[in-house]
N, C-alpha and C. Protein backbone atom coordinates (compact mmCIF):
# COMPACT_ATOMS: atom_id res chain seq x y z
N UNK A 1 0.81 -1.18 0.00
CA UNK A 1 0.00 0.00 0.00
C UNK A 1 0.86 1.25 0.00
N UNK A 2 1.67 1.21 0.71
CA UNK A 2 3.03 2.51 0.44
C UNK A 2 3.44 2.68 -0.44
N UNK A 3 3.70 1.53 -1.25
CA UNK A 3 4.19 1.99 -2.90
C UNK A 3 3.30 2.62 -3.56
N UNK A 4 1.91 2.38 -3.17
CA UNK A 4 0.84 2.96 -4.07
C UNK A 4 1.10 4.23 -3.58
N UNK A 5 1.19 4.89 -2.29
CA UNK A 5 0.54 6.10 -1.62
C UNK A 5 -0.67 5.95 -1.43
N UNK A 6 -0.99 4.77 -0.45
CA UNK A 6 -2.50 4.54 -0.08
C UNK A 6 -2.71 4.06 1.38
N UNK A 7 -3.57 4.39 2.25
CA UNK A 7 -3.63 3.84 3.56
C UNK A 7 -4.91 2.73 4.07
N UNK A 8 -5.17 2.21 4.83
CA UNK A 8 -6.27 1.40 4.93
C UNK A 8 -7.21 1.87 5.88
N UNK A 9 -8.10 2.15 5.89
CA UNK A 9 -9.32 2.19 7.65
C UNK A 9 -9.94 1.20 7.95
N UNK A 10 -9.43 -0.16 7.19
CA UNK A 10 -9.98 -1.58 7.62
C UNK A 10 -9.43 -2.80 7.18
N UNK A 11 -9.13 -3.77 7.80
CA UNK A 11 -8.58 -5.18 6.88
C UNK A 11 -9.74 -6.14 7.08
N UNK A 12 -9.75 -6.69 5.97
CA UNK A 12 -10.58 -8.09 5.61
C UNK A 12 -10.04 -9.50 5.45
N UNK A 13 -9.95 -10.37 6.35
CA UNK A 13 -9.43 -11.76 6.43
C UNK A 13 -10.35 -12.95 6.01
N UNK A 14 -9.94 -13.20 5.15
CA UNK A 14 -10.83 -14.26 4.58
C UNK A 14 -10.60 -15.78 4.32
N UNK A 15 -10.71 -16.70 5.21
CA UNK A 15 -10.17 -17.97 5.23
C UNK A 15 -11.32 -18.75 4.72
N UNK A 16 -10.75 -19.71 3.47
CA UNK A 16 -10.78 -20.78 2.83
C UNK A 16 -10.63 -22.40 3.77
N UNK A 17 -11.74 -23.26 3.61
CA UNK A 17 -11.31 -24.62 3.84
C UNK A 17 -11.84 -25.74 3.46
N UNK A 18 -10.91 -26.89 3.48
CA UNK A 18 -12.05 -27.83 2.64
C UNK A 18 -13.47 -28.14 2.81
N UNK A 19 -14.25 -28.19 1.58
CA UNK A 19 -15.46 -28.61 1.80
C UNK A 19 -16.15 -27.09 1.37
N UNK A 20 -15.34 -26.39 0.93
CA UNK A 20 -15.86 -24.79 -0.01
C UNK A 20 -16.49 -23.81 1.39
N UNK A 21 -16.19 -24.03 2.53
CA UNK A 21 -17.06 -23.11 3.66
C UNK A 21 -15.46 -22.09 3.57
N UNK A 22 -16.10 -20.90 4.06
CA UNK A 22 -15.01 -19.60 4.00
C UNK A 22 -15.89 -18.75 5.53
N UNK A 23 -15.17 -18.39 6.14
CA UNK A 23 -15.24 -17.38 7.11
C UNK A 23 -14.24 -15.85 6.58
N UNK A 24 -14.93 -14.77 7.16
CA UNK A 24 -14.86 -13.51 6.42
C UNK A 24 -14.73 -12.69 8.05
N UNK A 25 -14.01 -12.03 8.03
CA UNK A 25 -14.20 -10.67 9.33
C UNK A 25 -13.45 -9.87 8.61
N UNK A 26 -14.15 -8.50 9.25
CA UNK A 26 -13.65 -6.90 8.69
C UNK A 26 -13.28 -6.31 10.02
N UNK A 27 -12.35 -5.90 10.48
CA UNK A 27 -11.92 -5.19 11.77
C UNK A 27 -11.68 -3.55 10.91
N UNK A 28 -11.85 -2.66 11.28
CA UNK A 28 -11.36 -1.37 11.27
C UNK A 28 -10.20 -0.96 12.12
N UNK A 29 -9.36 -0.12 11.70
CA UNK A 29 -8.39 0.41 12.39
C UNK A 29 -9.02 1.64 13.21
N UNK A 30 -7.91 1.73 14.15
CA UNK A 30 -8.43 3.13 15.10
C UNK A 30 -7.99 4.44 14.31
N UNK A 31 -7.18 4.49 13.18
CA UNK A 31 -7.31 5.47 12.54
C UNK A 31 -6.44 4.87 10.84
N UNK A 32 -6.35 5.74 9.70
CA UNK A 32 -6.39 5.52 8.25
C UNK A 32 -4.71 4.92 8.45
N UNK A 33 -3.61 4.15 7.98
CA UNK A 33 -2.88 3.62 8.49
C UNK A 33 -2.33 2.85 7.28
N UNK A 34 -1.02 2.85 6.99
CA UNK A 34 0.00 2.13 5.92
C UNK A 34 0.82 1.44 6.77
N UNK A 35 1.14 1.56 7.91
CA UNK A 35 2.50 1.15 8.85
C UNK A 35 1.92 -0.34 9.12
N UNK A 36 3.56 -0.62 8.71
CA UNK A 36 3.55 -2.06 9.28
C UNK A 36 3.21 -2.64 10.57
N UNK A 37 2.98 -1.81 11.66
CA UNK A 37 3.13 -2.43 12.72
C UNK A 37 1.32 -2.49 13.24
N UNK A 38 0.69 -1.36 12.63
CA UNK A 38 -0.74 -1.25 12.33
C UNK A 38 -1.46 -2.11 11.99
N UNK A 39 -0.70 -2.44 10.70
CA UNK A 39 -1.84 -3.80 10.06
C UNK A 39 -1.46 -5.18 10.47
N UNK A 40 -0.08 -5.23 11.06
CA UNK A 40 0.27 -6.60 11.80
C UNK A 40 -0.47 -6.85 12.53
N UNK A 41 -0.62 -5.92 13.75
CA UNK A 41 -1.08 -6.06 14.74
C UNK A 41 -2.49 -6.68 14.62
N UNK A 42 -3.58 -5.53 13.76
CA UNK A 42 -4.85 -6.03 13.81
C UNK A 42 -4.96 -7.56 12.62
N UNK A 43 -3.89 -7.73 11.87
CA UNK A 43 -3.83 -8.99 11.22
C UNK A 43 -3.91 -10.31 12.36
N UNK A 44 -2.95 -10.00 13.10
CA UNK A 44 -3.06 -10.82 14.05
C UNK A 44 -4.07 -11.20 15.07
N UNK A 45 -4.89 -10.04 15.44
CA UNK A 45 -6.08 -9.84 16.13
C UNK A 45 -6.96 -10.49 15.19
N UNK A 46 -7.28 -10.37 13.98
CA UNK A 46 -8.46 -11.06 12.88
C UNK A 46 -8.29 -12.86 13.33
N UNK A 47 -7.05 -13.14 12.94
CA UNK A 47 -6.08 -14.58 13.23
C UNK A 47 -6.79 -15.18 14.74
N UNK A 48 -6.55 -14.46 15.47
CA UNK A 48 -6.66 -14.48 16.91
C UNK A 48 -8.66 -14.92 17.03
N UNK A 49 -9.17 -14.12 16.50
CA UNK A 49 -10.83 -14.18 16.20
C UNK A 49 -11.30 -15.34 15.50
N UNK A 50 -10.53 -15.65 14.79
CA UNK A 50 -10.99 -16.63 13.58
C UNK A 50 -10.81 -18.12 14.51
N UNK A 51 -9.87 -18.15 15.94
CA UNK A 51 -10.28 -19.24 16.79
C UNK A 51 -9.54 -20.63 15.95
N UNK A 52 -8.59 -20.60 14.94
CA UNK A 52 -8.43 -21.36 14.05
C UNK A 52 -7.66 -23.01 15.28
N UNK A 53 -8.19 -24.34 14.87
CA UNK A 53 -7.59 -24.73 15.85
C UNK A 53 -6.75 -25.89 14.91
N UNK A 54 -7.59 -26.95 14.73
CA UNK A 54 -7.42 -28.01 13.77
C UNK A 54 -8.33 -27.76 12.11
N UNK A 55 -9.09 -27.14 11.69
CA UNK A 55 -9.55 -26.74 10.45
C UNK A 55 -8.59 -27.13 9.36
N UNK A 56 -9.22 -27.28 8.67
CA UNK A 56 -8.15 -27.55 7.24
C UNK A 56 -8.68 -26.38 6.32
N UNK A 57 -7.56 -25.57 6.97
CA UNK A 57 -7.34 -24.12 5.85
C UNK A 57 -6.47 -24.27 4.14
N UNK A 58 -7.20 -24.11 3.44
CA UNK A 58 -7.09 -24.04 2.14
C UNK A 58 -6.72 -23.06 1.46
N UNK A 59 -6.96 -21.71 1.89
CA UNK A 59 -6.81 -20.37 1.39
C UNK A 59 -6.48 -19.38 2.33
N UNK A 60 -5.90 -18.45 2.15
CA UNK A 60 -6.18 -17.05 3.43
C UNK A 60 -5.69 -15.90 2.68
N UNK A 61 -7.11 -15.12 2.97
CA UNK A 61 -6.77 -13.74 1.97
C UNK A 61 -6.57 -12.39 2.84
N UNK A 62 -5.95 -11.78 2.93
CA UNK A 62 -6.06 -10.25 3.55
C UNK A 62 -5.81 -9.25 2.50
N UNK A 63 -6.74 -8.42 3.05
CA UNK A 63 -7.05 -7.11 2.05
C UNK A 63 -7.22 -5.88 2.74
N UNK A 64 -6.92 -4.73 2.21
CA UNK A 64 -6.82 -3.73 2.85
C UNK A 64 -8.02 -3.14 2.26
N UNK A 65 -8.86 -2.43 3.49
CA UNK A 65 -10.42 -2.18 2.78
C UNK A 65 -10.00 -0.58 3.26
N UNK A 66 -11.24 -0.24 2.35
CA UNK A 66 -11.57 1.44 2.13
C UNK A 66 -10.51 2.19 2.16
N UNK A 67 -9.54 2.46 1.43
CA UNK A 67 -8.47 2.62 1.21
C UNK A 67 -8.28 4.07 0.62
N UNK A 68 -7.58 5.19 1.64
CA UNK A 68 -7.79 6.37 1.01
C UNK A 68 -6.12 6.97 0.68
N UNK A 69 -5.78 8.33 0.18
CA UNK A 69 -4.73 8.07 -0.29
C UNK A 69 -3.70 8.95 0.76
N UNK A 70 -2.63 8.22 1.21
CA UNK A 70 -2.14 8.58 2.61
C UNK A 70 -1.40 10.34 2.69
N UNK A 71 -1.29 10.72 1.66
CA UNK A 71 -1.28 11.88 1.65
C UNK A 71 -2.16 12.84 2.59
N UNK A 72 -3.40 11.94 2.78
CA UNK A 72 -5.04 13.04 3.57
C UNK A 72 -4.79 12.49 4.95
N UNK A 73 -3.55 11.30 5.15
CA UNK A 73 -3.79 11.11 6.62
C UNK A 73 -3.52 12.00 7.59
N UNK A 74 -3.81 12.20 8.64
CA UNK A 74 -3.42 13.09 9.80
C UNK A 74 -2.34 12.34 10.37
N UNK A 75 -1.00 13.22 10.27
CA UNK A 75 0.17 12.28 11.03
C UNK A 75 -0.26 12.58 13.27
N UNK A 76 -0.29 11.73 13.69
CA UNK A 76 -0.56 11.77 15.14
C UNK A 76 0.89 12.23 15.87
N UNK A 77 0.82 13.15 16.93
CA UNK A 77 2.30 13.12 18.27
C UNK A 77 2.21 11.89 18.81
N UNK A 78 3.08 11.00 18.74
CA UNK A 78 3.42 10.27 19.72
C UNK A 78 4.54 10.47 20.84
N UNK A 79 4.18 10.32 21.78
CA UNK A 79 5.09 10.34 22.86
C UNK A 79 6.37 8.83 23.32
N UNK A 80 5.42 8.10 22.57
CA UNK A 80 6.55 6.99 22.43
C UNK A 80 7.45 6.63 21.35
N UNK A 81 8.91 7.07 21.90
CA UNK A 81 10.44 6.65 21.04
C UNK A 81 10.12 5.47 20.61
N UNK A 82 10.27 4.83 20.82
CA UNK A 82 10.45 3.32 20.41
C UNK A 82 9.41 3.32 18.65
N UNK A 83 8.24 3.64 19.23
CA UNK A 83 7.11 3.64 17.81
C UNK A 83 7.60 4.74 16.66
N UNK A 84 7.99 6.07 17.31
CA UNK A 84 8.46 6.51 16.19
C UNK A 84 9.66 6.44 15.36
N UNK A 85 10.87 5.47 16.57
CA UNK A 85 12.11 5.21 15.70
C UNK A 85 11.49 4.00 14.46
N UNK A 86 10.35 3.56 15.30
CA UNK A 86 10.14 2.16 13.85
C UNK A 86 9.76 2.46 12.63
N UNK A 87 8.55 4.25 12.81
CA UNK A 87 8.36 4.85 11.79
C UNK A 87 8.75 5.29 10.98
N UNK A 88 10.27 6.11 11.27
CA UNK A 88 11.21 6.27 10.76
C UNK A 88 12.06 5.50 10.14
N UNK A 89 12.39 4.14 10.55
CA UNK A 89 12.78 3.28 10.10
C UNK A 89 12.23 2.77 8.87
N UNK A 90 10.95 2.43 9.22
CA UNK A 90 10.00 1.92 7.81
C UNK A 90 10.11 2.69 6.53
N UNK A 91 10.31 4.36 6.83
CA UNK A 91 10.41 5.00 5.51
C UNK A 91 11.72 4.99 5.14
N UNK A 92 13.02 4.82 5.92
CA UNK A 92 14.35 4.68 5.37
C UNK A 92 13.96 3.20 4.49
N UNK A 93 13.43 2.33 5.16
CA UNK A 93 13.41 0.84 4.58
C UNK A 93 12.97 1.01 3.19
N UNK A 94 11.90 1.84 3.29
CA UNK A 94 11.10 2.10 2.16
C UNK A 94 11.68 3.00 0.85
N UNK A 95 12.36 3.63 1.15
CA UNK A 95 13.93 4.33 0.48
C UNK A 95 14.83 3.33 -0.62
N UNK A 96 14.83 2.63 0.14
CA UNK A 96 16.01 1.70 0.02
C UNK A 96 15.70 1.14 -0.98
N UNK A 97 14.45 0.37 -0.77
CA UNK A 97 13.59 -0.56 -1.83
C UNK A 97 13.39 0.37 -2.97
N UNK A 98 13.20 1.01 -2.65
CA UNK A 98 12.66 1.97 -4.23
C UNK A 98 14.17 2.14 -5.02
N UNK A 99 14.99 2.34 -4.87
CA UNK A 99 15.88 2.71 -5.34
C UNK A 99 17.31 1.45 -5.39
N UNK A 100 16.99 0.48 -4.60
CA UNK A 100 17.95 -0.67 -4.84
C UNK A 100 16.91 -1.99 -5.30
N UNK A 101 15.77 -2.09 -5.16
CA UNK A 101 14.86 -3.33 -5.16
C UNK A 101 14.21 -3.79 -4.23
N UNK A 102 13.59 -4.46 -4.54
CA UNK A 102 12.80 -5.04 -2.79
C UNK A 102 13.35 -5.65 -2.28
N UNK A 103 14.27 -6.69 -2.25
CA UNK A 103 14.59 -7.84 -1.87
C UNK A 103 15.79 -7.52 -1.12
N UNK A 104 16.54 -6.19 -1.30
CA UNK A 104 17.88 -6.22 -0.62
C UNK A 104 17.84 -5.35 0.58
N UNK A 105 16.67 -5.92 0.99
CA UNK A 105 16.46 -5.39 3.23
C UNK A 105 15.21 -5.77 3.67
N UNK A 106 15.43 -6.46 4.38
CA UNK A 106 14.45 -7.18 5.24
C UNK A 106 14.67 -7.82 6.68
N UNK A 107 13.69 -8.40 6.93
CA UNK A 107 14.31 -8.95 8.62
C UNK A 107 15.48 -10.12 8.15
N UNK A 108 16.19 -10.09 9.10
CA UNK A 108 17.90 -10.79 9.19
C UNK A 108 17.03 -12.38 9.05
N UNK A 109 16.10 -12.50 9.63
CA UNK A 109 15.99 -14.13 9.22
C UNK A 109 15.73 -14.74 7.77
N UNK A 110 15.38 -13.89 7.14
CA UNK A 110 15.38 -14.18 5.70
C UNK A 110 16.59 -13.38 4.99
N UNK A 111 17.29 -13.81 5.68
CA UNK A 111 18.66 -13.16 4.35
C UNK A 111 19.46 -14.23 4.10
N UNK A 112 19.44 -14.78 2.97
CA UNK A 112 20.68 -15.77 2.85
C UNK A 112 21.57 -15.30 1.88
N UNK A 113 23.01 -15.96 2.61
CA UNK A 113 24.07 -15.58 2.38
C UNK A 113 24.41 -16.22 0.64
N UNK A 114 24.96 -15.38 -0.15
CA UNK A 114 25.29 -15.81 -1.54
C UNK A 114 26.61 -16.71 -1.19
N UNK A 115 26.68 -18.12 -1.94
CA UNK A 115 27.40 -18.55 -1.95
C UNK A 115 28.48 -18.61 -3.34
């Protein structure tokens, strides 16, 4: 959604399983939102709802609903360092990619070494 210049005010999780039955939830965010740590979070919360135990999941879709263009967002004060060094971080990350590729920065557990 950042590459677009677009933010979300809702995600939609949509799980697939055998036998063609699908479960669907829409959570809204507490405000319009591109940051990774935003849509993890409530990704995980959808995950968390969906109660998944033994099911035989077949599919899983997430989508970013009502989607406006992040330019109109209202940036918020935060008082917490920690959240805004990550913010900052995300747009250096986001730097990087644009101008070297996607693939050359990411979390250290997916980096393998060229042999």
């Amino acid at each position: 959604m950042r590459d677009r210049g677009q933010a979300a005010r809702a995600l939609t999780l949509t799980l697939r399983f055998a036998g063609d039955t699908r479960w669907e939830k829409t959570r809204r965010l507490g405000e319009p939102s591109a940051h990774e740590d935003h849509l993890h979070t409530l990704a995980y919360q959808l995950m968390d709802a969906a109660g998944l135990q033994r099911g035989r999941l077949t599919g899983l879709t997430l989508r970013g609903e009502d989607l406006m263009d992040a330019g109109q967002v209202a940036q918020q004060i935060s008082l917490d360092g920690v959240r805004e060094d990550r913010l900052v971080a995300e747009g250096a990350v986001d730097q990087i990619r644009d101008k070297f590729g996607p693939h050359v920065i990411g979390p250290s557990a997916t980096f393998r070494r060229a042999s």
